[in-house]
N, C-alpha and C. Protein backbone atom coordinates (compact mmCIF):
# COMPACT_ATOMS: atom_id res chain seq x y z
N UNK A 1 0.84 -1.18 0.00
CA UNK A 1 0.00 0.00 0.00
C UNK A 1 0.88 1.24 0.00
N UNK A 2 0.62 2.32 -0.74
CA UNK A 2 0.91 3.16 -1.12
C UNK A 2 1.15 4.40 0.22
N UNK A 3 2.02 4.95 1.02
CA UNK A 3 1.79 6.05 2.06
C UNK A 3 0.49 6.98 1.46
N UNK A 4 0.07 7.59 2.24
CA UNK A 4 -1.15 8.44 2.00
C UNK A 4 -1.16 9.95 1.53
N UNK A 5 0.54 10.19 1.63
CA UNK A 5 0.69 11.44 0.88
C UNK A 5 0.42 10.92 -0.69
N UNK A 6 1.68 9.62 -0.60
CA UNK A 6 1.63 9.77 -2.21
C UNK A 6 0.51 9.68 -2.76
N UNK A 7 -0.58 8.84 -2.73
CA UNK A 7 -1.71 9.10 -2.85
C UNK A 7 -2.43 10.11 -3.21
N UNK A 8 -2.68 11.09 -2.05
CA UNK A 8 -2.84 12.35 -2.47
C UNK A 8 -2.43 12.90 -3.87
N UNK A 9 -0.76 12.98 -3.20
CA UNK A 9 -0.20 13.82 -4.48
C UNK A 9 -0.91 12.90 -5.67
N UNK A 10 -1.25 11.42 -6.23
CA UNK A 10 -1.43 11.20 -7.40
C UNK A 10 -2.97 11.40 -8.01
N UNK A 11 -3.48 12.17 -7.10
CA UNK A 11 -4.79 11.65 -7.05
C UNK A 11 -5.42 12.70 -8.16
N UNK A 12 -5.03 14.30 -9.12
CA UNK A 12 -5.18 14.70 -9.70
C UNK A 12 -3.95 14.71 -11.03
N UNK A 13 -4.36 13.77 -12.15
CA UNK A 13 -3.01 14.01 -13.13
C UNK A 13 -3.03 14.99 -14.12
N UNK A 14 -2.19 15.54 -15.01
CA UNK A 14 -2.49 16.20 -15.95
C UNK A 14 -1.34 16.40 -16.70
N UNK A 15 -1.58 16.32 -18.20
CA UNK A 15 -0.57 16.41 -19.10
C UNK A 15 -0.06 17.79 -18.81
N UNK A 16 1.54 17.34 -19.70
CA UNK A 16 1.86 18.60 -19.60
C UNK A 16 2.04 19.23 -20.96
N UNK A 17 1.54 20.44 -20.92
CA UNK A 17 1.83 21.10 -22.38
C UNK A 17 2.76 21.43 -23.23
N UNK A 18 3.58 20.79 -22.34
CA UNK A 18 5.45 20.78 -23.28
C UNK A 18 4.69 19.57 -24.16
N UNK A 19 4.22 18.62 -23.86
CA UNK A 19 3.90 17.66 -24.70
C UNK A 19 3.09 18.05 -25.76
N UNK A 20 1.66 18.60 -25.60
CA UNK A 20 1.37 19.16 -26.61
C UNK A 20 1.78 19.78 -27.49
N UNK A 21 2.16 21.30 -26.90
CA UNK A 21 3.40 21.95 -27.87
C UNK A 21 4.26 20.69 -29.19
N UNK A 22 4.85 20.12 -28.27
CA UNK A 22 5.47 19.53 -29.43
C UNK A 22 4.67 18.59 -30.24
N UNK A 23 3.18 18.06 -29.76
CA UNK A 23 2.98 17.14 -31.01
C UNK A 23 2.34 17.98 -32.03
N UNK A 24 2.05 19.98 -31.50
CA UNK A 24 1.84 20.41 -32.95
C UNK A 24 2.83 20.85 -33.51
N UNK A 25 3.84 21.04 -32.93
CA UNK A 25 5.42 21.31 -33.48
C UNK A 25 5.22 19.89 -34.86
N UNK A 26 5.24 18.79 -34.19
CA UNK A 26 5.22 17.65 -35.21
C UNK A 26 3.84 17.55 -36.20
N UNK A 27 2.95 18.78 -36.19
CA UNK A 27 2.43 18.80 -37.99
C UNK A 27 2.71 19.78 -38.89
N UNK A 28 3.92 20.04 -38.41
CA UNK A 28 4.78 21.43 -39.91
C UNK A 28 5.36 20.47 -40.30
N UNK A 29 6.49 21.07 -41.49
CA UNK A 29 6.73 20.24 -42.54
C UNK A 29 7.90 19.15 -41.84
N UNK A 30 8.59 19.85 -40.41
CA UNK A 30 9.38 18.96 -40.06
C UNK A 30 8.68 17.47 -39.76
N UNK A 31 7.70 17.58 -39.53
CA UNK A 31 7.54 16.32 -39.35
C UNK A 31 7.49 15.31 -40.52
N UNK A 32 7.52 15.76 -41.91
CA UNK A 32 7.37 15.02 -42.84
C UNK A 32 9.08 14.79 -43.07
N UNK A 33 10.22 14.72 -42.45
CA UNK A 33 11.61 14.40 -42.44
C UNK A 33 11.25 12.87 -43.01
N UNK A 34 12.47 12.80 -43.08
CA UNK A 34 12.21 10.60 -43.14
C UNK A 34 12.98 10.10 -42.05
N UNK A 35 13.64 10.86 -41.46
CA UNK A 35 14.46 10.31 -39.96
C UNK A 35 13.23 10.50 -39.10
N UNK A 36 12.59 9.92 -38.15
CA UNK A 36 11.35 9.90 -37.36
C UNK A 36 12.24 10.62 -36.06
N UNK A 37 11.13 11.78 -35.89
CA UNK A 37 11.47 12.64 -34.53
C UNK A 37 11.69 11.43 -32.89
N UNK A 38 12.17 11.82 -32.10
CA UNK A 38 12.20 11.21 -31.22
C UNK A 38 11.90 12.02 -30.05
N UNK A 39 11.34 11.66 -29.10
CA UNK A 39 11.21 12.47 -27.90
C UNK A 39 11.55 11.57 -26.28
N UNK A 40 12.63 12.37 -25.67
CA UNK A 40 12.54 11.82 -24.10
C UNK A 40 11.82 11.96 -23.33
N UNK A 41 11.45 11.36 -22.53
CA UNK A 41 10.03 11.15 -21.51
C UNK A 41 10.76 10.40 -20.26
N UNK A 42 10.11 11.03 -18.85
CA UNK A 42 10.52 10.07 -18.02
C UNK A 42 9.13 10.07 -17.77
N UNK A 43 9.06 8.58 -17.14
CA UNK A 43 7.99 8.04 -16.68
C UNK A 43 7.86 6.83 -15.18
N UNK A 44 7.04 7.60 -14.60
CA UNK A 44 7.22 6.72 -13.09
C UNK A 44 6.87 5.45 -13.18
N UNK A 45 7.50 4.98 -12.07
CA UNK A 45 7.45 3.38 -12.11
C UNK A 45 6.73 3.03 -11.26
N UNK A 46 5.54 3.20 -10.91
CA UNK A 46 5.06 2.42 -10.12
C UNK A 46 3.09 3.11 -9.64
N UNK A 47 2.40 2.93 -10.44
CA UNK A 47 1.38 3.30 -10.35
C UNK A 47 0.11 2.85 -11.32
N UNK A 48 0.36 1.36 -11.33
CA UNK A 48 -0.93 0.73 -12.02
C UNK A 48 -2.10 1.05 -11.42
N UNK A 49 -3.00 1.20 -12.73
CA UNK A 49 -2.82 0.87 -14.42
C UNK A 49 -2.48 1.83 -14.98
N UNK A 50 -1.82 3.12 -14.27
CA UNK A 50 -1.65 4.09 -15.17
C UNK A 50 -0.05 4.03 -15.82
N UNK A 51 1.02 3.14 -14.71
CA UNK A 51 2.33 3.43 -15.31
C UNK A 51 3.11 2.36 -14.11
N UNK A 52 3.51 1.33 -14.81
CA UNK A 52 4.36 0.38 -13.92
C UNK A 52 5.77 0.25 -14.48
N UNK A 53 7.28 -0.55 -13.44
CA UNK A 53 8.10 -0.47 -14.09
C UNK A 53 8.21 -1.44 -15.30
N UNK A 54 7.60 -1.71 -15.87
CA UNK A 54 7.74 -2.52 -17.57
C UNK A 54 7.32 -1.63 -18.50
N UNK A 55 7.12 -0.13 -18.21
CA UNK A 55 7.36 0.74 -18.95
C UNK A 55 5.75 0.80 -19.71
N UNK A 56 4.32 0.12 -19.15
CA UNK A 56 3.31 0.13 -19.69
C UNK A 56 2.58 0.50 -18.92
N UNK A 57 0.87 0.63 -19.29
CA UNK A 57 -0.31 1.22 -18.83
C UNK A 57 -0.94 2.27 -19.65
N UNK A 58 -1.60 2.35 -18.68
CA UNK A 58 -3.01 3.42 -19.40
C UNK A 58 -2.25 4.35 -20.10
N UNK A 59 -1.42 4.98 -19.05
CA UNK A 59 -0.89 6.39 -19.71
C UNK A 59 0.20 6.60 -20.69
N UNK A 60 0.74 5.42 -20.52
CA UNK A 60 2.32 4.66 -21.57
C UNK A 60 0.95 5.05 -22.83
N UNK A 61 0.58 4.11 -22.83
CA UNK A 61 -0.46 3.95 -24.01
C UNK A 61 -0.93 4.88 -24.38
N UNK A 62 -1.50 5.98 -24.13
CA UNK A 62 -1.99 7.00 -24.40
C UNK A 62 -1.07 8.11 -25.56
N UNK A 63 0.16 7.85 -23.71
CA UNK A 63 1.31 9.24 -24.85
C UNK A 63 1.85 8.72 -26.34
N UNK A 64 2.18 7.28 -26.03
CA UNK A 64 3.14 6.07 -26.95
C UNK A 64 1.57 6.81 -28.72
N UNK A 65 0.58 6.45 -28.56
CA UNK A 65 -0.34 6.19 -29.23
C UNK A 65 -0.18 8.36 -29.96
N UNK A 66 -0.80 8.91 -28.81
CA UNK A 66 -0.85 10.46 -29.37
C UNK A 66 0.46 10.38 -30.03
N UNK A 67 1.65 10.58 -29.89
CA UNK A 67 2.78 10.71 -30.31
C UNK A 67 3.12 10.24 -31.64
N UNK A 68 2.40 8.73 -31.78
CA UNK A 68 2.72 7.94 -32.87
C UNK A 68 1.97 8.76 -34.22
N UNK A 69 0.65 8.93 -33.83
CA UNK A 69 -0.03 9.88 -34.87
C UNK A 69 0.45 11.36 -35.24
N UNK A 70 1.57 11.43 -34.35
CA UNK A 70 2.16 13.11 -35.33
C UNK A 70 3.66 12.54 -35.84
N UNK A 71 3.99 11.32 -35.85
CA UNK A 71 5.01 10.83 -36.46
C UNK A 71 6.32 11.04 -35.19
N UNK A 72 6.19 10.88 -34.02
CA UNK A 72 6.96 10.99 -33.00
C UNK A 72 7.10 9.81 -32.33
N UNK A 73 8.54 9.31 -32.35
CA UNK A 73 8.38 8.53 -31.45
C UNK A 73 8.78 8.57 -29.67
N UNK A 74 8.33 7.97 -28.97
CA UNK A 74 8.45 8.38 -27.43
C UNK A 74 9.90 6.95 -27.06
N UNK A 75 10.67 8.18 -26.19
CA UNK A 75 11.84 7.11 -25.49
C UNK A 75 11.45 7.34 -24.03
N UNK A 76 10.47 5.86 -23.48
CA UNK A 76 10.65 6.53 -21.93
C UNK A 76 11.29 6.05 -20.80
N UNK A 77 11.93 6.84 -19.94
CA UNK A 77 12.58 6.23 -19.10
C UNK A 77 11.93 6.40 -17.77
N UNK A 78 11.42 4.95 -17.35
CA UNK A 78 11.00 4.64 -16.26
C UNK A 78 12.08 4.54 -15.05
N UNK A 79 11.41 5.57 -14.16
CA UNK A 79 11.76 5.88 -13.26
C UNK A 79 11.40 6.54 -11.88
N UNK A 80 11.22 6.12 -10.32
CA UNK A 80 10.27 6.00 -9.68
C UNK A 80 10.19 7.66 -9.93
N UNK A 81 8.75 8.08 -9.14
CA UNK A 81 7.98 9.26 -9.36
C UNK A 81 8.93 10.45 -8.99
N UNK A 82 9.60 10.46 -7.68
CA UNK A 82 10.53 11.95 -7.40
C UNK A 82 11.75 12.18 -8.59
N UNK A 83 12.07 11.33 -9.24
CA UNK A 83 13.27 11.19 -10.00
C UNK A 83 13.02 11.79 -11.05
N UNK A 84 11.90 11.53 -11.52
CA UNK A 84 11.22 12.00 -12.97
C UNK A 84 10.93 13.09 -13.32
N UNK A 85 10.56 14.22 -11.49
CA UNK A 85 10.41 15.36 -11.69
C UNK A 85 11.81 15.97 -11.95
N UNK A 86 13.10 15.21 -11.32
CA UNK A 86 14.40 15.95 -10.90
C UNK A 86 14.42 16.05 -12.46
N UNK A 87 14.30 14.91 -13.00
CA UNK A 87 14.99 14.42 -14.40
C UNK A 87 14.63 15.79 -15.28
N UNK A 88 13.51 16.00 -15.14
CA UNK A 88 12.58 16.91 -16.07
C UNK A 88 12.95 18.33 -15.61
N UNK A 89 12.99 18.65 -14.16
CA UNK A 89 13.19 20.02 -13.68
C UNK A 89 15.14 19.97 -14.38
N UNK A 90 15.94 19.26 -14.16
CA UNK A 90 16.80 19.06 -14.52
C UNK A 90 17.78 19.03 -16.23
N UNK A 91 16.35 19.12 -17.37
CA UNK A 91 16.22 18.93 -18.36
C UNK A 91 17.08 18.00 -19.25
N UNK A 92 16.77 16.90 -18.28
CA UNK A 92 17.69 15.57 -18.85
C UNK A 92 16.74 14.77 -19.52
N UNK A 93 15.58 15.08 -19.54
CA UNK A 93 14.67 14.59 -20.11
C UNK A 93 13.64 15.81 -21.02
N UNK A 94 12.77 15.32 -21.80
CA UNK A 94 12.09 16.25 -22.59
C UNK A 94 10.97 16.37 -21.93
N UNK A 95 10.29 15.44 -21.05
CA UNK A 95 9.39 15.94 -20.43
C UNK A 95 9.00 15.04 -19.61
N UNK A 96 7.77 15.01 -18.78
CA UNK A 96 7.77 14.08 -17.74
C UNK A 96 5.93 14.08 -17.66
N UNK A 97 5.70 12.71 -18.02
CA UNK A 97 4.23 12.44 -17.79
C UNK A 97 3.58 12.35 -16.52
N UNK A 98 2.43 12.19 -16.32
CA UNK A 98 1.66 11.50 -14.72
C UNK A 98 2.28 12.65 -13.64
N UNK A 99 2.65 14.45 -13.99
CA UNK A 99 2.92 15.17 -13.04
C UNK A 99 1.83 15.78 -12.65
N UNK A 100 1.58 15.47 -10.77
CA UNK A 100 0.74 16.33 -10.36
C UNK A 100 0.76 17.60 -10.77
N UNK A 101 0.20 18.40 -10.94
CA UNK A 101 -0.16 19.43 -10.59
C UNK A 101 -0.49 20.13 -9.10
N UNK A 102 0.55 20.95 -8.91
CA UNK A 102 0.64 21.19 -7.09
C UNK A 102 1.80 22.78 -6.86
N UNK A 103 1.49 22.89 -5.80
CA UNK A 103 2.28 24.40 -5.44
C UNK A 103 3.73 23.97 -5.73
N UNK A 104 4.09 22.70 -5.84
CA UNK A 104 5.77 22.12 -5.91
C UNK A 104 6.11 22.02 -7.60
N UNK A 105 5.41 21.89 -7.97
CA UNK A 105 5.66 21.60 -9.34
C UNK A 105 4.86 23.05 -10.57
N UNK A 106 3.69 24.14 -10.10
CA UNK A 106 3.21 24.47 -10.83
C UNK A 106 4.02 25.79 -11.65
N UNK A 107 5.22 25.76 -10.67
CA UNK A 107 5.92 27.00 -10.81
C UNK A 107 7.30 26.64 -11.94
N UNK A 108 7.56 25.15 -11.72
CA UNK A 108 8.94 24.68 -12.79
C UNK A 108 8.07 24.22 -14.50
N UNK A 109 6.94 23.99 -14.13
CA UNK A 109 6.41 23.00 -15.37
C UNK A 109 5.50 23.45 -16.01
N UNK A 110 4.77 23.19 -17.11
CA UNK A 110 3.70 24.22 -18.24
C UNK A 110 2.51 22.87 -17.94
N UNK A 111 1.64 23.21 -17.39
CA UNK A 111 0.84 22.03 -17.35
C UNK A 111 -0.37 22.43 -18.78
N UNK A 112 -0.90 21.12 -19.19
CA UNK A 112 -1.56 21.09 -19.99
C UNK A 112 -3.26 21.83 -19.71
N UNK A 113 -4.60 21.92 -20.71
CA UNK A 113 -5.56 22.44 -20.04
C UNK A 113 -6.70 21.20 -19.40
N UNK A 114 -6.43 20.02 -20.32
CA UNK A 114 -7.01 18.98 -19.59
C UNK A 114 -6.06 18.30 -19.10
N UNK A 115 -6.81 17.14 -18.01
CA UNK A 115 -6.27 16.32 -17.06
C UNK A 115 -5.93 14.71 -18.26
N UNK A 116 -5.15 13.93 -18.16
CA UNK A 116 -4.89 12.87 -19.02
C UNK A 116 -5.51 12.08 -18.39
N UNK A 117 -5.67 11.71 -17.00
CA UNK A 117 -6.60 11.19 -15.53
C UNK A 117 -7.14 12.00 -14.63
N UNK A 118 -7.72 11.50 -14.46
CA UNK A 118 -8.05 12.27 -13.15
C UNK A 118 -8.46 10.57 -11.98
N UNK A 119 -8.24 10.53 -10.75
CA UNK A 119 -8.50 9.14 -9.72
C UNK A 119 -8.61 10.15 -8.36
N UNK A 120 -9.28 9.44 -7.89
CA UNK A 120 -9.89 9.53 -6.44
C UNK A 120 -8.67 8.91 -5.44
N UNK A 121 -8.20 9.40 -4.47
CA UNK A 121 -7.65 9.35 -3.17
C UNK A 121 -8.53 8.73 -2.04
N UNK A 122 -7.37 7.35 -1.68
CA UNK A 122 -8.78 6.82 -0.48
C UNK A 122 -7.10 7.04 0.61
N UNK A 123 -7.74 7.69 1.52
CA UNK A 123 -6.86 7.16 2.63
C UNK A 123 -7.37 6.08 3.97
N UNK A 124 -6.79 5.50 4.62
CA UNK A 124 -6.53 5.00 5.83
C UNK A 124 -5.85 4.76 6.85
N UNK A 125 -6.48 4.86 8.06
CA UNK A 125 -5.80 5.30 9.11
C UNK A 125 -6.31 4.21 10.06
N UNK A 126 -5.52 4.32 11.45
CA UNK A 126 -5.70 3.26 12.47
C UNK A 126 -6.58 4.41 13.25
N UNK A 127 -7.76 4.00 14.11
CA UNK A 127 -8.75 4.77 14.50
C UNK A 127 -8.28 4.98 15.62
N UNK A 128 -7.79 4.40 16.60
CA UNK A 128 -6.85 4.67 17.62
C UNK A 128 -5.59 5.47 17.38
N UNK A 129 -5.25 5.95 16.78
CA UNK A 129 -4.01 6.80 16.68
C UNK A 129 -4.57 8.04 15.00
N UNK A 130 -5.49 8.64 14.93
CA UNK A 130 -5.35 9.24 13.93
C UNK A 130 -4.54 10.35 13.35
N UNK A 131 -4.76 10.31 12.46
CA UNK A 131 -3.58 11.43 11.29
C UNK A 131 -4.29 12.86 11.83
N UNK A 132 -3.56 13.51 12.60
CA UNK A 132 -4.09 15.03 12.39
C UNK A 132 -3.38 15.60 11.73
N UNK A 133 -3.95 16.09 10.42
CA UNK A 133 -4.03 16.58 8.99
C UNK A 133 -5.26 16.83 8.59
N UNK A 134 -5.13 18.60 7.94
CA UNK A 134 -6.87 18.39 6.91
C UNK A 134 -5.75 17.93 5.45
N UNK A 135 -4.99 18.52 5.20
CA UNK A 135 -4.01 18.33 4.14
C UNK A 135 -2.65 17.74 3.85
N UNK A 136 -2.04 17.08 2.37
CA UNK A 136 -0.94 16.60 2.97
C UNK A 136 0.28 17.96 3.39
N UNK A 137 -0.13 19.11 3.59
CA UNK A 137 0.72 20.01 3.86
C UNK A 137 0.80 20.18 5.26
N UNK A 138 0.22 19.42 6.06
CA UNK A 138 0.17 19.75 7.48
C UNK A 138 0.77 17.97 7.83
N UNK A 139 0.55 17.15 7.23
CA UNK A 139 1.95 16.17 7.24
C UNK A 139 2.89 15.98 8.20
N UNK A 140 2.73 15.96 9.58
CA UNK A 140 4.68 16.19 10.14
C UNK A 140 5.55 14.90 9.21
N UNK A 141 6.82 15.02 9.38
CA UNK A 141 7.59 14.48 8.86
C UNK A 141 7.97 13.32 9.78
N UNK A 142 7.15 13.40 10.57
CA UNK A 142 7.62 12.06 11.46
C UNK A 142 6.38 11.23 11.97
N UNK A 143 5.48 11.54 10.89
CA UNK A 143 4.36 10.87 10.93
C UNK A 143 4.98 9.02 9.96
N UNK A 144 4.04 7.99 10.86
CA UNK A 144 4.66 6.79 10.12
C UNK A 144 3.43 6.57 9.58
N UNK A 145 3.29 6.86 8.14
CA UNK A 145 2.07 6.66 7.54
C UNK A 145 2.20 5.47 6.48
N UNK A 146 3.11 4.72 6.31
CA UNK A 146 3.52 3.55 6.05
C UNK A 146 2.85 2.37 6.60
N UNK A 147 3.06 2.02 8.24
CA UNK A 147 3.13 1.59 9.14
C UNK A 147 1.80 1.14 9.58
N UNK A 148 1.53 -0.48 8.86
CA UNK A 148 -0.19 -1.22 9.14
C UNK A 148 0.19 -2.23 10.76
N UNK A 149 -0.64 -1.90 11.61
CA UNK A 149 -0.26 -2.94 12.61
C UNK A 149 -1.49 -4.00 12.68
């Protein structure tokens, strides 16, 4: 089971518009090259059905599929979820799928205008010891939200 931040954090997705941008970049004439464009992508590892580490799911499928129809092909490198943002804030990558949208990320990244997912957040807690939190921003850091007894 998943901690209950991450959760949270996955619980609203949304493309990002670097991606778009480029798949209309790919209907000018460059895209009619005969060398096929390529694009880097990191992609998290671990969040079926949307994105596991064998590099598939909902959302593999989605970008793999949009991409293919403007003559682009996608290189992605799976890699767990914090890495993907470094990768991307880092610009070692071309872009980075399955990014929340959040006060941490809305300021480095161009988010798209629709969501690619959107999923519901379930949390749970032991009723004897509860999480005081309305948000994951109130979180202490030494909360063990891991931790099923």
């Amino acid at each position: 089971m998943l901690g209950s931040h991450l959760a949270f954090l996955k619980a609203i997705l949304f493309a990002s518009s670097t991606l778009l941008s480029l798949c209309s970049y790919a209907h000018g004439d460059d895209a009619k090259q005969e060398s096929r464009q390529v694009i880097k992508l990191a992609a998290e590892d671990n969040w079926a059905p949307f994105a596991n580490a064998a590099g598939t799911g909902f959302s593999h499928s989605i970008i793999n599929s949009s991409f293919a129809r403007v003559g682009i092909e996608v290189k992605s490198i799976v890699v767990p979820y914090s890495r993907a943002v470094v990768m991307a804030k880092k610009r070692l990558v071309d872009g980075v799928f399955n990014l929340i949208k959040e006060k941490s990320t809305e300021n480095h990244f161009v988010f798209g205008k629709q969501p690619l997912f959107s999923a519901t957040a379930s949390f749970y807690q032991n009723t004897k010891m509860p999480v005081q939190a309305v948000d994951k921003w109130q979180l202490s850091k030494n909360n063990d939200l891991y931790r099923i007894d």
